[in-house]
Protein backbone atom coordinates (compact mmCIF):
# COMPACT_ATOMS: atom_id res chain seq x y z
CA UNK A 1 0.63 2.69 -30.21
CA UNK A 2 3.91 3.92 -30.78
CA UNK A 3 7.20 3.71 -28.26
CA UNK A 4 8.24 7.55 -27.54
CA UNK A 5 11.78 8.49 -26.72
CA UNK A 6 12.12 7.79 -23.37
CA UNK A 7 10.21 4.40 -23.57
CA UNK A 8 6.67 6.03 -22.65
CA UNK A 9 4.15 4.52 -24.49
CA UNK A 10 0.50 6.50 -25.26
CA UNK A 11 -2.42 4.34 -23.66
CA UNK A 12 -5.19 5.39 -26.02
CA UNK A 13 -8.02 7.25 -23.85
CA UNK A 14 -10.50 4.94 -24.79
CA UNK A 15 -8.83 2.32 -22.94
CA UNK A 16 -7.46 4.35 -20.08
CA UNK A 17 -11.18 5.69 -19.70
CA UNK A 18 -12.50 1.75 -19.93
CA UNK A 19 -9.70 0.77 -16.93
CA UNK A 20 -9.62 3.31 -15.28
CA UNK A 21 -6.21 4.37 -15.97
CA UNK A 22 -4.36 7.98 -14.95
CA UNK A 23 -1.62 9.30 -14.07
CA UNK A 24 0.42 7.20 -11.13
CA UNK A 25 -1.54 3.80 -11.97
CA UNK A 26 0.65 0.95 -11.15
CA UNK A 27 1.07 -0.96 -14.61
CA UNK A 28 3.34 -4.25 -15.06
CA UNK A 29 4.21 -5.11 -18.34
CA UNK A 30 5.03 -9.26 -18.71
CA UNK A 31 6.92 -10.67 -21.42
CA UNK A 32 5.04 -13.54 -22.57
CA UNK A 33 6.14 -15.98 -25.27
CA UNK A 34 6.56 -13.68 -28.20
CA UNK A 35 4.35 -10.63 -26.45
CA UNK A 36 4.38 -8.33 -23.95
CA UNK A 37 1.12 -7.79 -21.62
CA UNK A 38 0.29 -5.08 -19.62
CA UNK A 39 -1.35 -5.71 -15.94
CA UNK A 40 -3.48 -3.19 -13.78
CA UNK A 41 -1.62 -3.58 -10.76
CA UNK A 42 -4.03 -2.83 -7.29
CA UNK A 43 -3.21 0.52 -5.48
CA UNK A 44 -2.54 -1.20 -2.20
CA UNK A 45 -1.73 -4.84 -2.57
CA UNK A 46 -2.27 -5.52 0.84
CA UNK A 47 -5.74 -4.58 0.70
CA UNK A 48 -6.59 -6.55 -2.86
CA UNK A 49 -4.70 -9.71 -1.31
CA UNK A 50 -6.51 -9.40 2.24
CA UNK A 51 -8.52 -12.80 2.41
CA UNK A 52 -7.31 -14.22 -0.92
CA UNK A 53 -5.03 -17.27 0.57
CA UNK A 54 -6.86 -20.13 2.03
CA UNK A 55 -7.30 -20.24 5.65
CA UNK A 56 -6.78 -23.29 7.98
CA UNK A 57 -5.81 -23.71 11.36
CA UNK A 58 -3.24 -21.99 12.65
CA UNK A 59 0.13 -23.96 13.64
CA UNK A 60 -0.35 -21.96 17.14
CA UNK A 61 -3.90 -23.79 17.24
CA UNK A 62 -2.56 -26.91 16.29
CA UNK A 63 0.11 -27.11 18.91
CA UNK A 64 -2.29 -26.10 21.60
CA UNK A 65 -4.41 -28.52 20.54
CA UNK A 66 -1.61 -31.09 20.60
CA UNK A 67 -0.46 -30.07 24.11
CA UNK A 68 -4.10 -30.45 25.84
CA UNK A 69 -4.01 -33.78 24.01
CA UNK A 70 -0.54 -34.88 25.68
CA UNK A 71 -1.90 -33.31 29.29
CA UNK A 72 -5.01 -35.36 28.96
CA UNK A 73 -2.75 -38.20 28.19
CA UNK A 74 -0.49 -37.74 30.97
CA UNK A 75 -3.33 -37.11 33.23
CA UNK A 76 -4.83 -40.30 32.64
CA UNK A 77 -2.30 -42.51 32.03
């Protein structure tokens, strides 16, 4: 793979074909150590992240839950 003179570099088809790589495909390219590595970046992050962070109660759902605790309190005590 060689660097053209603009800083393009040629993916060779083979791989492009295996990654589904064309024209507009959002690539990052990491420095690593002493390397550089490419990533296949999703079209739409938002829909490749969608579910991916672990869910828990809400704080909303935890201060509700709080305040029927403190009325329940108040109504007994």
């Amino acid at each position: 793979m060689n660097v053209l003179n603009k800083g393009q570099i040629v993916i060779p088809a083979e791989i492009r074909h295996r990654y589904g790589i064309k024209p507009g495909t959002p690539l990052e390219i990491r420095e690593v150590g002493d390397h550089l590595e490419l990533y296949l970046l999703p079209a739409d992050p938002i829909v490749a992240f969608r579910g991916s962070l672990k869910t828990t109660d809400s704080l909303i759902n935890q201060l509700i839950e709080e305040h029927k605790q403190e009325v329940a309190q108040d109504v007994s005590g």
